[in-house]
Protein backbone atom coordinates (compact mmCIF):
# COMPACT_ATOMS: atom_id res chain seq x y z
CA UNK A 1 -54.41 -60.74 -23.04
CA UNK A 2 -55.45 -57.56 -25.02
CA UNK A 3 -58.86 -59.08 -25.71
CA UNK A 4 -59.26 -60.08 -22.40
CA UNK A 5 -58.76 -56.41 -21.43
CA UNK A 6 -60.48 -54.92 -24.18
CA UNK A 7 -63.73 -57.49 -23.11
CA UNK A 8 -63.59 -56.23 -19.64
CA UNK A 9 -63.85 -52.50 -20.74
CA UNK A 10 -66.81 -53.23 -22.70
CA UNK A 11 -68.57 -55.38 -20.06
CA UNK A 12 -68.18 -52.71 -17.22
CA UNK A 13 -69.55 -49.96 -20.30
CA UNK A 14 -72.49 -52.89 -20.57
CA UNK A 15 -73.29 -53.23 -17.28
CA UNK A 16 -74.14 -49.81 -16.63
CA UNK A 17 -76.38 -50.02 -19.08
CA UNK A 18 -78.28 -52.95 -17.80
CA UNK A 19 -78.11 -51.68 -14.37
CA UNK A 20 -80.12 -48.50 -15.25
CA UNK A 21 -78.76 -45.28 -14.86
CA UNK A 22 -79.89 -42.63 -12.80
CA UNK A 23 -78.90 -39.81 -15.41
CA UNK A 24 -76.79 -40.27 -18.45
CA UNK A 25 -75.01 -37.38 -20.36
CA UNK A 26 -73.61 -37.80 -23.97
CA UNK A 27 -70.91 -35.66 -25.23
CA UNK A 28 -67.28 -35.07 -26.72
CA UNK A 29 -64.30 -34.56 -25.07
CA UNK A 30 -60.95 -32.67 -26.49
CA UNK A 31 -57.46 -32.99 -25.44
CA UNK A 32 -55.52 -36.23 -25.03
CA UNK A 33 -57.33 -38.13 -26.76
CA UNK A 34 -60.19 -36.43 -28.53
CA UNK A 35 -63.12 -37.87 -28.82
CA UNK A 36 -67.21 -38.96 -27.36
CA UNK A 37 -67.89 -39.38 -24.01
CA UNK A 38 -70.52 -40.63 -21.71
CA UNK A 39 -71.40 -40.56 -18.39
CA UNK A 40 -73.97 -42.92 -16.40
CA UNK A 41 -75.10 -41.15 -12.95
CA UNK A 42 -76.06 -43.38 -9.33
CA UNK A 43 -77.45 -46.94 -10.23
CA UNK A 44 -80.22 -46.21 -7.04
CA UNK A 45 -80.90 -43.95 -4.63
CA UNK A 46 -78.61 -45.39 -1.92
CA UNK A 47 -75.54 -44.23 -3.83
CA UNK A 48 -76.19 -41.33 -6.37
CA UNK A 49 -72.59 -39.97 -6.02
CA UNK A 50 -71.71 -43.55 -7.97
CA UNK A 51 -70.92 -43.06 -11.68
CA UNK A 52 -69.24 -44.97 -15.04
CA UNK A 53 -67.69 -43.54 -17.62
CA UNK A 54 -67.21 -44.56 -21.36
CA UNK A 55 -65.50 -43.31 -23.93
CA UNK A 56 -64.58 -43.48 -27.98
CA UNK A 57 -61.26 -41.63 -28.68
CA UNK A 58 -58.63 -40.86 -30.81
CA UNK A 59 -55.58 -40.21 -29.60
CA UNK A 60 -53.10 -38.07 -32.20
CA UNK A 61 -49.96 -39.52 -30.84
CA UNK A 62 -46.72 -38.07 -29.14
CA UNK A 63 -44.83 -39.24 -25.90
CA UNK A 64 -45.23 -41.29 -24.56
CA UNK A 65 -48.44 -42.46 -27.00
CA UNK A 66 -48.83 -43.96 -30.30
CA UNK A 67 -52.12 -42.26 -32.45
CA UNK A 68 -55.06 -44.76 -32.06
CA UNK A 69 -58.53 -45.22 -31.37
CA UNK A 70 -59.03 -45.66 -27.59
CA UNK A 71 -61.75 -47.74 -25.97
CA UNK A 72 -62.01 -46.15 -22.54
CA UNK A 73 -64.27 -47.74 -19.21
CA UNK A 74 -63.98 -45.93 -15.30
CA UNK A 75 -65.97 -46.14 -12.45
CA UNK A 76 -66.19 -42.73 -10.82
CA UNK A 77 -66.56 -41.98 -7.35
CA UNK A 78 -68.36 -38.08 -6.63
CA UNK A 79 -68.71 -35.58 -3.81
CA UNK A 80 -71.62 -34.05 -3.20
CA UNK A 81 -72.99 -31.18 -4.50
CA UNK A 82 -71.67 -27.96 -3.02
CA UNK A 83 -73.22 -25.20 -4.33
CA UNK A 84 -77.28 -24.30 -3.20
CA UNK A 85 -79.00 -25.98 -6.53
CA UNK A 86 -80.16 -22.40 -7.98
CA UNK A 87 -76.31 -22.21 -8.82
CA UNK A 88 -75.91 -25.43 -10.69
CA UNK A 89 -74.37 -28.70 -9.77
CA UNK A 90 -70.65 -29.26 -9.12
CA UNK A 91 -68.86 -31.79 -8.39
CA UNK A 92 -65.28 -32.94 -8.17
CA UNK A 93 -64.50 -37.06 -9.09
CA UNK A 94 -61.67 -40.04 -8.67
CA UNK A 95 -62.16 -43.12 -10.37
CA UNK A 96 -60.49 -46.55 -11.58
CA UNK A 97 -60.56 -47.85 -15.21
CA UNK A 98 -59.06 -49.44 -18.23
CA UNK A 99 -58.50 -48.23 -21.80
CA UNK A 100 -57.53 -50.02 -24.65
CA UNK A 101 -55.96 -48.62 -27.91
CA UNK A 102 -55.68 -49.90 -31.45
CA UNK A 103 -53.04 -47.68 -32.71
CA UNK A 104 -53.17 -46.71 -36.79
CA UNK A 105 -49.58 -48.39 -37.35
CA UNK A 106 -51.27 -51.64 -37.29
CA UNK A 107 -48.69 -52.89 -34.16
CA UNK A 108 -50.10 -54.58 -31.21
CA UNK A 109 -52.76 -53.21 -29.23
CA UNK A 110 -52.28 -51.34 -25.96
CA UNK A 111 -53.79 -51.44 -22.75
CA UNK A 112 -53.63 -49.32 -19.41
CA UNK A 113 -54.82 -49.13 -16.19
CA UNK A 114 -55.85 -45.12 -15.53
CA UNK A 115 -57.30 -43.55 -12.93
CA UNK A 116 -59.65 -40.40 -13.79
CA UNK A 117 -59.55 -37.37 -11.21
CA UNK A 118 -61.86 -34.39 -12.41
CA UNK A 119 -64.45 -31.51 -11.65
CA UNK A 120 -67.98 -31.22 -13.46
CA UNK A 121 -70.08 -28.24 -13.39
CA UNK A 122 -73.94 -28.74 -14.47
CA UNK A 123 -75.96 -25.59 -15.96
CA UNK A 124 -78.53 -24.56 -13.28
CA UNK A 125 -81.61 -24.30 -15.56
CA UNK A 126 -80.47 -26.88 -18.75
CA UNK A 127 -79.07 -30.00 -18.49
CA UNK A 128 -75.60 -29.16 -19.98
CA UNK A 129 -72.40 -30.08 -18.08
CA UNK A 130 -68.94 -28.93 -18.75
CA UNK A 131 -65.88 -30.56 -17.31
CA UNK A 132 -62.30 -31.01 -16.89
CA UNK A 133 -60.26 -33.91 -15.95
CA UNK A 134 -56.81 -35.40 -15.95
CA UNK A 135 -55.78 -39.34 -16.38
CA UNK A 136 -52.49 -40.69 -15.40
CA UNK A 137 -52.52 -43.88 -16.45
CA UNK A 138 -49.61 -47.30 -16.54
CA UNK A 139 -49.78 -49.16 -19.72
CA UNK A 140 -49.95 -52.61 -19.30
CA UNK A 141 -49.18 -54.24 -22.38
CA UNK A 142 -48.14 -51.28 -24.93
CA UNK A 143 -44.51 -49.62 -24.56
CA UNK A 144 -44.88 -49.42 -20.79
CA UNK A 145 -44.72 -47.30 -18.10
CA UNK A 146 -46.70 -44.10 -16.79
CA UNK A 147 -48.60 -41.75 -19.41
CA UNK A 148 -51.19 -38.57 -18.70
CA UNK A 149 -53.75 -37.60 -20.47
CA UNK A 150 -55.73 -34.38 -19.96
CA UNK A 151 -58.97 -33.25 -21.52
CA UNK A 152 -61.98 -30.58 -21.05
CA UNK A 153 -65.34 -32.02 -22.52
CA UNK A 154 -68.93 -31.19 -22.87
CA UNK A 155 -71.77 -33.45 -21.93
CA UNK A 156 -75.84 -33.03 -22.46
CA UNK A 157 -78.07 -35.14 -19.95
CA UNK A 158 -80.39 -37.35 -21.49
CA UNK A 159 -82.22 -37.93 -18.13
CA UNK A 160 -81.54 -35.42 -15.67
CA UNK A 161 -83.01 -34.84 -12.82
CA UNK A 162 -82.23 -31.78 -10.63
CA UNK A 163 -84.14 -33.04 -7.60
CA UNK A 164 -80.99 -35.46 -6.95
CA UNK A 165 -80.40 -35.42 -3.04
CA UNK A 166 -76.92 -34.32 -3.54
């Protein structure tokens, strides 16, 4: 069942690959877990407030976590852009996903179900974003139940194009 899980988190990462992003930002995160991030911007023009997420984490452990290596996948869902665009780009984000974790005791994998809810701010004049987001999450297969994990991160846009309608 893990690998099942842990194949569907890597497909959906895949996929927005093949599906050609829009914008994509690289970057590292640090909280719970710690670790690289990356974020693939609107697959076409008919929905640029569409987004996935992917990230490579370590978690260091603690309730209601074991330490680990996390394999993280969400679809995000955006508002528009509030703010005139001589003041940046913000925007605040809900999303649905799956992580997977190979914890450092050697024990069984683990595997949630999470759902992302954040805010990202984009430098007006440089393609640097900053955010902050928070990820309650229900383990599936690990030691159960309900787990949060909170983290503020930095991103740089590889392809970023401030002409965006939103």
């Amino acid at each position: 069942m893990n690998r099942v899980l842990l194949s569907a988190v890597l497909t959906a990462g895949l996929y927005s690959f093949a599906v050609g992003a829009a914008g994509i930002g690289l970057g590292a995160t640090l909280g719970e877990p710690t670790g690289f991030s990356a974020k693939f911007w609107g697959w076409d023009d008919a929905h640029p407030t569409r987004a996935a997420d992917l990230a490579v984490a370590w978690s260091p452990g603690g309730f209601p976590v074991h330490s680990g290596v996390q394999l993280a996948a969400d679809f995000l869902l955006n508002t528009v852009n509030p703010l005139p665009r001589e003041y940046g780009f913000l925007t605040f984000y809900v999303g649905l996903g799956a992580w997977a974790r190979a914890p450092q005791d050697n024990s069984d994998w683990s595997t949630a179900l999470r759902a992302p809810i954040g805010a990202e701010y984009v430098l007006p004049r440089m393609p640097i974003g900053w955010f902050v987001e928070t990820v309650p999450a229900y383990d599936l297969l690990g030691s159960g139940g309900f787990s949060f994990g909170t983290a503020v991160g930095v991103r740089y846009y590889l392809m970023w194009d401030p002409s965006w309608p939103w």
